[in-house]
PDB file of N, CA and C in Angstrom:
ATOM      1  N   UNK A   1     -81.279  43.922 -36.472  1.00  0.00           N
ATOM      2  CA  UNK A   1     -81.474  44.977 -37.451  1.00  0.00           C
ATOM      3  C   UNK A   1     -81.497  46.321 -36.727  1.00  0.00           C
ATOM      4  N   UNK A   2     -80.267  47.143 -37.082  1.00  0.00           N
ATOM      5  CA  UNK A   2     -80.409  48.456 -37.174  1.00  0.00           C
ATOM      6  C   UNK A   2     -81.904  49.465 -37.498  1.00  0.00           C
ATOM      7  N   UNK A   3     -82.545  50.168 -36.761  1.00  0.00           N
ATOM      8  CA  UNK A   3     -83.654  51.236 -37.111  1.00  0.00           C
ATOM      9  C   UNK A   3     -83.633  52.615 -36.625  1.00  0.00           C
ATOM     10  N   UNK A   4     -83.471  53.675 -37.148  1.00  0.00           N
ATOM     11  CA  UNK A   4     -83.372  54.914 -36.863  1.00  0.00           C
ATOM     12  C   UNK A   4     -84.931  55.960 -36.570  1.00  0.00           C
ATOM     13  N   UNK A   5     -85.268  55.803 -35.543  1.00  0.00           N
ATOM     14  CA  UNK A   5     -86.814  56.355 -35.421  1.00  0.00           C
ATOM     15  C   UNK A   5     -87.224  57.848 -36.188  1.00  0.00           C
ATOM     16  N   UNK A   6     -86.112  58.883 -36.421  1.00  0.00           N
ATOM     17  CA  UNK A   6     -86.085  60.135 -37.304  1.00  0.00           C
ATOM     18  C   UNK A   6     -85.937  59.466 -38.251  1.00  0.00           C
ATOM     19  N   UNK A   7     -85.545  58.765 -39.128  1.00  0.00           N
ATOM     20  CA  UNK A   7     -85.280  59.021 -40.498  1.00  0.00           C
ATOM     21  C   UNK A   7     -85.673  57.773 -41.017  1.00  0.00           C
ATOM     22  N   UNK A   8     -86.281  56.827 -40.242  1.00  0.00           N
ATOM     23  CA  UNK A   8     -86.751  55.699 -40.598  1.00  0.00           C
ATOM     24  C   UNK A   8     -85.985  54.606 -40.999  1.00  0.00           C
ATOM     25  N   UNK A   9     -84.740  54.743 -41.634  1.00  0.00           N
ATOM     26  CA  UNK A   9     -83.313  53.954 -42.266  1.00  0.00           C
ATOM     27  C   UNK A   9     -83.494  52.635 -41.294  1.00  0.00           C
ATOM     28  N   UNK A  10     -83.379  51.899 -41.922  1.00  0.00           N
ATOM     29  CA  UNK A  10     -83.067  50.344 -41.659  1.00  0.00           C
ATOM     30  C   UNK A  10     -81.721  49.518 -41.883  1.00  0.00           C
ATOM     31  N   UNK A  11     -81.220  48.870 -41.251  1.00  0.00           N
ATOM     32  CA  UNK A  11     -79.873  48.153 -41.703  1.00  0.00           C
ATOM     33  C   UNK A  11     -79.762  47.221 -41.187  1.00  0.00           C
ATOM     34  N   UNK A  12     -78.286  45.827 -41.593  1.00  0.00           N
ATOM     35  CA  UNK A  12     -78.302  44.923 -40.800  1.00  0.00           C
ATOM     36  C   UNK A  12     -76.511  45.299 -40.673  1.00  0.00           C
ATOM     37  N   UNK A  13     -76.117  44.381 -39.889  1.00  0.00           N
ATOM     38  CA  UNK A  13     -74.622  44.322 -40.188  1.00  0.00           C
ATOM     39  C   UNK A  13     -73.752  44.595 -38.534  1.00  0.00           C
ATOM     40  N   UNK A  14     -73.809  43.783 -38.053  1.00  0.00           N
ATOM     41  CA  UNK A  14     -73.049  44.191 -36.663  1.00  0.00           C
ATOM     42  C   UNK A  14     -72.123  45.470 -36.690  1.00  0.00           C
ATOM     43  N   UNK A  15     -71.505  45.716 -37.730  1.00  0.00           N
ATOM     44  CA  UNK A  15     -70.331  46.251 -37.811  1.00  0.00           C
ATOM     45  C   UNK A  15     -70.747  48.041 -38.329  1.00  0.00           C
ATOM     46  N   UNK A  16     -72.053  48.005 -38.730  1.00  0.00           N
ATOM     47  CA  UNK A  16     -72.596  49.085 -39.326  1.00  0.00           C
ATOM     48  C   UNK A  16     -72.795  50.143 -38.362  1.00  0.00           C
ATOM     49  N   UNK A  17     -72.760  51.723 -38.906  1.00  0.00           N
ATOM     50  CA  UNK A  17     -72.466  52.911 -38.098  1.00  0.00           C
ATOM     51  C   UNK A  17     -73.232  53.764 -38.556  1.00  0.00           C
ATOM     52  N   UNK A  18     -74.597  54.419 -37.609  1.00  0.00           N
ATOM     53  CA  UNK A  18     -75.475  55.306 -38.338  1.00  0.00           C
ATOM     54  C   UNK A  18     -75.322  56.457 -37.530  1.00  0.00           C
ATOM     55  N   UNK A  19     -75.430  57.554 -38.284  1.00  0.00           N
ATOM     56  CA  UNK A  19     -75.040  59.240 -38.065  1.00  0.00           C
ATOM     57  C   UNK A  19     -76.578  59.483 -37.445  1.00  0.00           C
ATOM     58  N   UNK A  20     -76.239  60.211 -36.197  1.00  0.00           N
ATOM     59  CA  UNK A  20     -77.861  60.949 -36.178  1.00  0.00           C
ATOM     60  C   UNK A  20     -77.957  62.218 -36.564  1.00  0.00           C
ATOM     61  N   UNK A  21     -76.670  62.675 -36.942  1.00  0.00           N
ATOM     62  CA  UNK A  21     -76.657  64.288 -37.587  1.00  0.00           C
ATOM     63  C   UNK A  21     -77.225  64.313 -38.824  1.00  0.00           C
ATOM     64  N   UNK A  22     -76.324  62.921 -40.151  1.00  0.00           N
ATOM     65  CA  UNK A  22     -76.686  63.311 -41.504  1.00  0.00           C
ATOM     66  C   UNK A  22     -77.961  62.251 -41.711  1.00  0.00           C
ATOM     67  N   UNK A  23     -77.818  61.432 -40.868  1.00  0.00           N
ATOM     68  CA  UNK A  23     -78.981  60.029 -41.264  1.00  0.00           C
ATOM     69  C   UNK A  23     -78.173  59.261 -42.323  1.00  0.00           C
ATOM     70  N   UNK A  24     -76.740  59.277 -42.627  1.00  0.00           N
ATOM     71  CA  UNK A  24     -76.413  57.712 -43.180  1.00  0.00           C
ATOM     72  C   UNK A  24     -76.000  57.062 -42.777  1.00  0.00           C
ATOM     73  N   UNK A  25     -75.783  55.772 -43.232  1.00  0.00           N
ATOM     74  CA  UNK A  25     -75.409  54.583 -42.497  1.00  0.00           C
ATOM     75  C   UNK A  25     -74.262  53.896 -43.229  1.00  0.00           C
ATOM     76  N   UNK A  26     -73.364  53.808 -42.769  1.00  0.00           N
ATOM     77  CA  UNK A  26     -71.654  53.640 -42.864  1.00  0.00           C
ATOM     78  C   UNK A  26     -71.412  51.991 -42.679  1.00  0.00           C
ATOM     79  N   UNK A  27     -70.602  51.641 -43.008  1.00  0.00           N
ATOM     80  CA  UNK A  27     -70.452  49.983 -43.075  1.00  0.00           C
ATOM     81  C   UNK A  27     -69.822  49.177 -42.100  1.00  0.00           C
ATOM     82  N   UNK A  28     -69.172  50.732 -41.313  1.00  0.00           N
ATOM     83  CA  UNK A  28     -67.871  50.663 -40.294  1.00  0.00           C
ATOM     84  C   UNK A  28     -67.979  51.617 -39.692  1.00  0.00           C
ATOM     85  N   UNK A  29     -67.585  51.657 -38.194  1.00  0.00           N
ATOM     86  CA  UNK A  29     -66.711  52.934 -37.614  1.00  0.00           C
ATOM     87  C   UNK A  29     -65.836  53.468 -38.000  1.00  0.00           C
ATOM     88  N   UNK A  30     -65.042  53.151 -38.219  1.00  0.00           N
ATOM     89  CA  UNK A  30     -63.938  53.979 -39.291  1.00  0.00           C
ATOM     90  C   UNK A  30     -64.274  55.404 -40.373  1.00  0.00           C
ATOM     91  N   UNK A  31     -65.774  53.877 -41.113  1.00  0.00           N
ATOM     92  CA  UNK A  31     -66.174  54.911 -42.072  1.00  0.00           C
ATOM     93  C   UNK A  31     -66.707  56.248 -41.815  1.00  0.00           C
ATOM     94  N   UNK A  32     -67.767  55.940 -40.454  1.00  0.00           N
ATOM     95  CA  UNK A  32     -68.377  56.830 -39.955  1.00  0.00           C
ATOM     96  C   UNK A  32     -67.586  57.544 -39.576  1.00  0.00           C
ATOM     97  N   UNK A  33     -66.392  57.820 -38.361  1.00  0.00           N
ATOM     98  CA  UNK A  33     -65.589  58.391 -38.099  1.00  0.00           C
ATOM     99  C   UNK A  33     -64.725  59.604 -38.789  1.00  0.00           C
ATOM    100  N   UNK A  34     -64.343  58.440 -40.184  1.00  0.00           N
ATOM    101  CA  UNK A  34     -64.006  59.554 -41.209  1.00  0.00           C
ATOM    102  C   UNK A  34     -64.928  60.661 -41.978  1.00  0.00           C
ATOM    103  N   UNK A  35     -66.218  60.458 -42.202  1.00  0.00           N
ATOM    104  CA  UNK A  35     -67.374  61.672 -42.719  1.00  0.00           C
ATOM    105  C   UNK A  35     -67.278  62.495 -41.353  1.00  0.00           C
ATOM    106  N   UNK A  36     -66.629  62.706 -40.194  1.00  0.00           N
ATOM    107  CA  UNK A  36     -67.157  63.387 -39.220  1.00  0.00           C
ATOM    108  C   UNK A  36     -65.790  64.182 -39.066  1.00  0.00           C
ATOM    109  N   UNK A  37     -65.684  65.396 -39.099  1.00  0.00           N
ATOM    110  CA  UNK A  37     -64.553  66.328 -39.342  1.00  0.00           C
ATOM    111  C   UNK A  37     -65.055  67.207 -38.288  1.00  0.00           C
ATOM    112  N   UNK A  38     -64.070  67.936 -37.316  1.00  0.00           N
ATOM    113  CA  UNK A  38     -64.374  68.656 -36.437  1.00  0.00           C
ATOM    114  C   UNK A  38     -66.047  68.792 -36.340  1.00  0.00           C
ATOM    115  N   UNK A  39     -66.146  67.500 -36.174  1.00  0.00           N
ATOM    116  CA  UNK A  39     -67.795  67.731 -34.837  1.00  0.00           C
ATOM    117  C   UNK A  39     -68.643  67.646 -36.070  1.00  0.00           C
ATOM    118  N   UNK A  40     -68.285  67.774 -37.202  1.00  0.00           N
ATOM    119  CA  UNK A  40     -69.619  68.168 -38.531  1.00  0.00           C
ATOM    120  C   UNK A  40     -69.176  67.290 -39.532  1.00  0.00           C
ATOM    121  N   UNK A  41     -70.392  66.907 -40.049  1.00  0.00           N
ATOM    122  CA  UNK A  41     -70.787  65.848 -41.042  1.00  0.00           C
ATOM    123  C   UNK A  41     -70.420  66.012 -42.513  1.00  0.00           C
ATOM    124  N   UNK A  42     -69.148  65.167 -42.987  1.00  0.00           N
ATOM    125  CA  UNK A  42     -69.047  65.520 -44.294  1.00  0.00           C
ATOM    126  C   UNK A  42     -69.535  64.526 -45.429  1.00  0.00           C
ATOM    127  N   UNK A  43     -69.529  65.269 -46.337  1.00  0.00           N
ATOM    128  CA  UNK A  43     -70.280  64.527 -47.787  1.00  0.00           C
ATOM    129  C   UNK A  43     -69.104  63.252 -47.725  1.00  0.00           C
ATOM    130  N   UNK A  44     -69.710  62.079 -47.706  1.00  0.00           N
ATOM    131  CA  UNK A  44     -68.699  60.902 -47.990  1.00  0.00           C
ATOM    132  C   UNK A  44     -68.248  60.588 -49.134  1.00  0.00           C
ATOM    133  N   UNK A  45     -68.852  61.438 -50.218  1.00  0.00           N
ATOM    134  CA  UNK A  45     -68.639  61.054 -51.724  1.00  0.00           C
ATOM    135  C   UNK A  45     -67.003  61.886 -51.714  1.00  0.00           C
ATOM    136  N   UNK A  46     -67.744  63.238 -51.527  1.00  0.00           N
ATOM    137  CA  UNK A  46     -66.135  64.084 -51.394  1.00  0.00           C
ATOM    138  C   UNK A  46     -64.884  63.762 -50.604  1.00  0.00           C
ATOM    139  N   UNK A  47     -65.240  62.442 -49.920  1.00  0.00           N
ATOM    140  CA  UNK A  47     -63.948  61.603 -49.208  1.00  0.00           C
ATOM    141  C   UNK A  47     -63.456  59.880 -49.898  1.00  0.00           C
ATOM    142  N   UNK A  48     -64.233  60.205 -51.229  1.00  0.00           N
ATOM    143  CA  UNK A  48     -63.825  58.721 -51.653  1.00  0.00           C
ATOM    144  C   UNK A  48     -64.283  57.424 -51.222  1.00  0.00           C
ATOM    145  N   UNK A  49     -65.823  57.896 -50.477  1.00  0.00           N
ATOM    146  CA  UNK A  49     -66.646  56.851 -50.263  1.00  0.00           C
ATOM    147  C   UNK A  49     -67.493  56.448 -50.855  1.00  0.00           C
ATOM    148  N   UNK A  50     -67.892  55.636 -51.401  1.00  0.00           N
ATOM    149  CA  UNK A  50     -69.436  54.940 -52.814  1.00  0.00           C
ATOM    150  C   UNK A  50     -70.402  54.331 -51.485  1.00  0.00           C
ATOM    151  N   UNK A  51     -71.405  54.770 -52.259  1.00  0.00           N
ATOM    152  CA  UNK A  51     -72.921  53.845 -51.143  1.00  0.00           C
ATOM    153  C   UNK A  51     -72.975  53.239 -51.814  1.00  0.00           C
ATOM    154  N   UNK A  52     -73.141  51.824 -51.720  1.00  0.00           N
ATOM    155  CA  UNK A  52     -74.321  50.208 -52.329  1.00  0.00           C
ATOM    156  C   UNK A  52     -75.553  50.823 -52.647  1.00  0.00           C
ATOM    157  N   UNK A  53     -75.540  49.332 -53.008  1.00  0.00           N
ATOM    158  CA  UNK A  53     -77.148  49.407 -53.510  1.00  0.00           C
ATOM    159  C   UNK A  53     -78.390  49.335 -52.277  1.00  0.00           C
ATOM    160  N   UNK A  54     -77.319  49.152 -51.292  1.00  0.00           N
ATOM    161  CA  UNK A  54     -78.347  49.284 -49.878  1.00  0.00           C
ATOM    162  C   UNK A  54     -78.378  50.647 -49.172  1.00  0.00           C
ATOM    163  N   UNK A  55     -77.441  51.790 -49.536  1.00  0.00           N
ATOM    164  CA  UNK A  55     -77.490  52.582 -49.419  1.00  0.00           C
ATOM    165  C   UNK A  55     -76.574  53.075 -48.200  1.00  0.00           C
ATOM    166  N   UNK A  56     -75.609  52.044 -48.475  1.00  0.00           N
ATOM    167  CA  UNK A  56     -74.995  51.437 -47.239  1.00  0.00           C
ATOM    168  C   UNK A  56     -73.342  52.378 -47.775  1.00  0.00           C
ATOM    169  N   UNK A  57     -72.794  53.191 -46.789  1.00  0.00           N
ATOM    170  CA  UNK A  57     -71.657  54.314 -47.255  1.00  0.00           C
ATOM    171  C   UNK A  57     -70.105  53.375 -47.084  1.00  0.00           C
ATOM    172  N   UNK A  58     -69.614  53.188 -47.627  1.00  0.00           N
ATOM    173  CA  UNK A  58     -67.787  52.302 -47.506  1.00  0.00           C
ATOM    174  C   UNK A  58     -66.881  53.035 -48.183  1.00  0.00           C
ATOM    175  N   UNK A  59     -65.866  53.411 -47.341  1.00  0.00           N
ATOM    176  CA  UNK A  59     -64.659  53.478 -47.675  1.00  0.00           C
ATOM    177  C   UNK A  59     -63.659  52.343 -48.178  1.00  0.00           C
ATOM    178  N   UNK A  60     -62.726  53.165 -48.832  1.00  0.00           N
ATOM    179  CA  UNK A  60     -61.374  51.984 -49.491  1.00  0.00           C
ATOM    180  C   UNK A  60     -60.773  51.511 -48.181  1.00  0.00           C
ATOM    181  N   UNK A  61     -60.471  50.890 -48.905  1.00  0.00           N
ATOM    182  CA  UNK A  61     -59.426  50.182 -48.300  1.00  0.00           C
ATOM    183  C   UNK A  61     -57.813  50.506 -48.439  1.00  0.00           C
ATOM    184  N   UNK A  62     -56.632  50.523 -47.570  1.00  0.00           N
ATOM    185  CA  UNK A  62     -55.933  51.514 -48.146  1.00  0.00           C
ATOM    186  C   UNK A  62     -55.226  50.024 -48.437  1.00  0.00           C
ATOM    187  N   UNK A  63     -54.036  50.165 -49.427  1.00  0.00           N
ATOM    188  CA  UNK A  63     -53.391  49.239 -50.014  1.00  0.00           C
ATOM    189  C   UNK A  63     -52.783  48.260 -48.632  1.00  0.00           C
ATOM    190  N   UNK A  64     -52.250  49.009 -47.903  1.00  0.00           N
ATOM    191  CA  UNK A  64     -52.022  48.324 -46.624  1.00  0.00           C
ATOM    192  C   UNK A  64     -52.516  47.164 -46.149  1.00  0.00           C
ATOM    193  N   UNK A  65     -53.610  47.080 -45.974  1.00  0.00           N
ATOM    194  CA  UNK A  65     -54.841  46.626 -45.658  1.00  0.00           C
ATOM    195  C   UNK A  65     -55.331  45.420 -46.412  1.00  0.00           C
ATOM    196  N   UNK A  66     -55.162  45.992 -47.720  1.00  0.00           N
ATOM    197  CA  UNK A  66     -55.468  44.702 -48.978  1.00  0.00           C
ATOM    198  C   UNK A  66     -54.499  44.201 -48.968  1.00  0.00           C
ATOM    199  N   UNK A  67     -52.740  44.579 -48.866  1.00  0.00           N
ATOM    200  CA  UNK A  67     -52.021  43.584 -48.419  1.00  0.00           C
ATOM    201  C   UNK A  67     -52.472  42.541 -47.159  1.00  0.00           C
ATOM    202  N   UNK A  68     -52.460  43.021 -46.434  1.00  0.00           N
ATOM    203  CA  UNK A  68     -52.485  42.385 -45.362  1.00  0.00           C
ATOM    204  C   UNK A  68     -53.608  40.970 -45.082  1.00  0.00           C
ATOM    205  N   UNK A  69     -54.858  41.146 -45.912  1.00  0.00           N
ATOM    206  CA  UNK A  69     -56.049  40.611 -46.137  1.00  0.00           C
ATOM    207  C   UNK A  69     -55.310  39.362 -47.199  1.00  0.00           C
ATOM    208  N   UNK A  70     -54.557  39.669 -48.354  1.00  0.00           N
ATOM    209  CA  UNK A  70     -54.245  38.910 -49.169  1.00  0.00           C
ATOM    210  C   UNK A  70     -53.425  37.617 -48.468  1.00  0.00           C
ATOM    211  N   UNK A  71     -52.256  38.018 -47.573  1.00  0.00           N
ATOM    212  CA  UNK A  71     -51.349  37.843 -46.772  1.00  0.00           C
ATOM    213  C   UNK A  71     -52.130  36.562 -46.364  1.00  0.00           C
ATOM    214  N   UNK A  72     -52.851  37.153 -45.711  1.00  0.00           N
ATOM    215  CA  UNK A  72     -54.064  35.719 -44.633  1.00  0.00           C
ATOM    216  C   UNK A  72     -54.811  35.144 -45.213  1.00  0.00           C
ATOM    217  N   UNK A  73     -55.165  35.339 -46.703  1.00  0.00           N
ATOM    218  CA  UNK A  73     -56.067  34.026 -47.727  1.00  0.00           C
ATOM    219  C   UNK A  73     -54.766  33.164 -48.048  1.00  0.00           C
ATOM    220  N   UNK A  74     -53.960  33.856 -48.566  1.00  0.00           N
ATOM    221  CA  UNK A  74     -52.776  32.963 -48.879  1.00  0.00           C
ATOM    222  C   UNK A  74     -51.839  31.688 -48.015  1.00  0.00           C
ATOM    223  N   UNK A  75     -52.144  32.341 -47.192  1.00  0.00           N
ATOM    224  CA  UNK A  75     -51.508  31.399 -45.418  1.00  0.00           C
ATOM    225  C   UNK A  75     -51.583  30.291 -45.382  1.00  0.00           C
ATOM    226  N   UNK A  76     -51.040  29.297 -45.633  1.00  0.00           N
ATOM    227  CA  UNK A  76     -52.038  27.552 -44.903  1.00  0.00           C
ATOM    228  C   UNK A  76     -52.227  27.771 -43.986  1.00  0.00           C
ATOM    229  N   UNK A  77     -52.685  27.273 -43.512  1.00  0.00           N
ATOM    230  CA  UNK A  77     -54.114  27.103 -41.974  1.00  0.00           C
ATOM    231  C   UNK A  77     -52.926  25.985 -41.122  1.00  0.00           C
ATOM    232  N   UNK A  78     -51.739  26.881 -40.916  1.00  0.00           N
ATOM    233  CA  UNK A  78     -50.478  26.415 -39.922  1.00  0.00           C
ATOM    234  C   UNK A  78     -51.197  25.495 -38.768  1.00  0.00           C
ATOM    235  N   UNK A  79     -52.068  26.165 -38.159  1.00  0.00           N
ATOM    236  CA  UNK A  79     -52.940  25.935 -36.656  1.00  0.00           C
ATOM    237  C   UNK A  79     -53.257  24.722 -36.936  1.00  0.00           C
ATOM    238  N   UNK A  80     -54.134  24.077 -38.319  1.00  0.00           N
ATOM    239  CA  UNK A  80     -54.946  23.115 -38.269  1.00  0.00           C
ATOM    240  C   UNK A  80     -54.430  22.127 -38.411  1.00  0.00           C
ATOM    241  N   UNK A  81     -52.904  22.083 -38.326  1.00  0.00           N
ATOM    242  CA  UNK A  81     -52.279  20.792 -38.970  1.00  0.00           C
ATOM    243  C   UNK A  81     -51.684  20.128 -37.729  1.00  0.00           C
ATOM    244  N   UNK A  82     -51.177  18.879 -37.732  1.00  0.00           N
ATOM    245  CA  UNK A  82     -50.857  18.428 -36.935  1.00  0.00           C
ATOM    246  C   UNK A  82     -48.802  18.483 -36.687  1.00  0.00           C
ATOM    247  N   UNK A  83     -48.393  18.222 -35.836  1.00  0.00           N
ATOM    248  CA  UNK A  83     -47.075  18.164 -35.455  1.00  0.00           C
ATOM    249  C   UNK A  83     -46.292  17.262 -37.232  1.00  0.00           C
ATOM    250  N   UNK A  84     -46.936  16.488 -37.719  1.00  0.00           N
ATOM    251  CA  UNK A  84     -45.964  15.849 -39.233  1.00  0.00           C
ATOM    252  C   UNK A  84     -46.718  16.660 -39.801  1.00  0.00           C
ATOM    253  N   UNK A  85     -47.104  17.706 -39.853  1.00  0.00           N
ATOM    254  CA  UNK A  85     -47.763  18.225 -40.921  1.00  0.00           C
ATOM    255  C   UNK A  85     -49.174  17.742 -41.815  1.00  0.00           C
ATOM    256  N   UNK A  86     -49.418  16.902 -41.168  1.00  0.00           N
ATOM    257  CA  UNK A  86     -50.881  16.666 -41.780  1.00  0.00           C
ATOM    258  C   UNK A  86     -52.301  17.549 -41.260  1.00  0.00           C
ATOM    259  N   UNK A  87     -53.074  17.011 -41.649  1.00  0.00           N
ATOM    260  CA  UNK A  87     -54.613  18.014 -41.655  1.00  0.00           C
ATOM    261  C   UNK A  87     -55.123  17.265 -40.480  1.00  0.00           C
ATOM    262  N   UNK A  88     -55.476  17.967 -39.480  1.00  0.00           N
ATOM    263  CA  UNK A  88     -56.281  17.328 -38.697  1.00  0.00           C
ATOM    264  C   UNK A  88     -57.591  17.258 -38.953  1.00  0.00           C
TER     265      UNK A  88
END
């Protein structure tokens, strides 16, 4: 668990990214990355980011991306099969 000693904020999430400028906490580097515009902290709402109910800041996803995600649920699991094609 994530803890921020100024602002008290709590989180879990390996992947999670907390600002010590604004005190929020982002879901991603990416996300964080993107609220941060030459050196200064921008409103994530005004970039098309929604907080959870954890208070937790995420960006979209760009269509790219959700392709690509779809791409790999859809896949059979090539790896798991054997040389005749069965399931190992």
């Amino acid at each position: 668990m994530g803890f921020c000693i100024r602002c008290k904020s709590t989180w879990t999430g390996l992947n999670r990214a907390h600002c010590v400028g604004c005190h929020r906490t982002f879901n991603s580097v990416g996300a964080f990355d993107k609220h941060r515009v030459g050196f200064k902290c921008s409103d994530p709402e005004t970039l098309g980011m929604k907080m959870d109910d954890k208070g937790i800041w995420a960006g979209r996803m760009s269509e790219e991306l959700k392709n690509s995600l779809r791409a790999i649920r859809n896949e059979p699991l090539r790896h798991l099969r054997g040389s005749q094609g069965k399931t190992l």
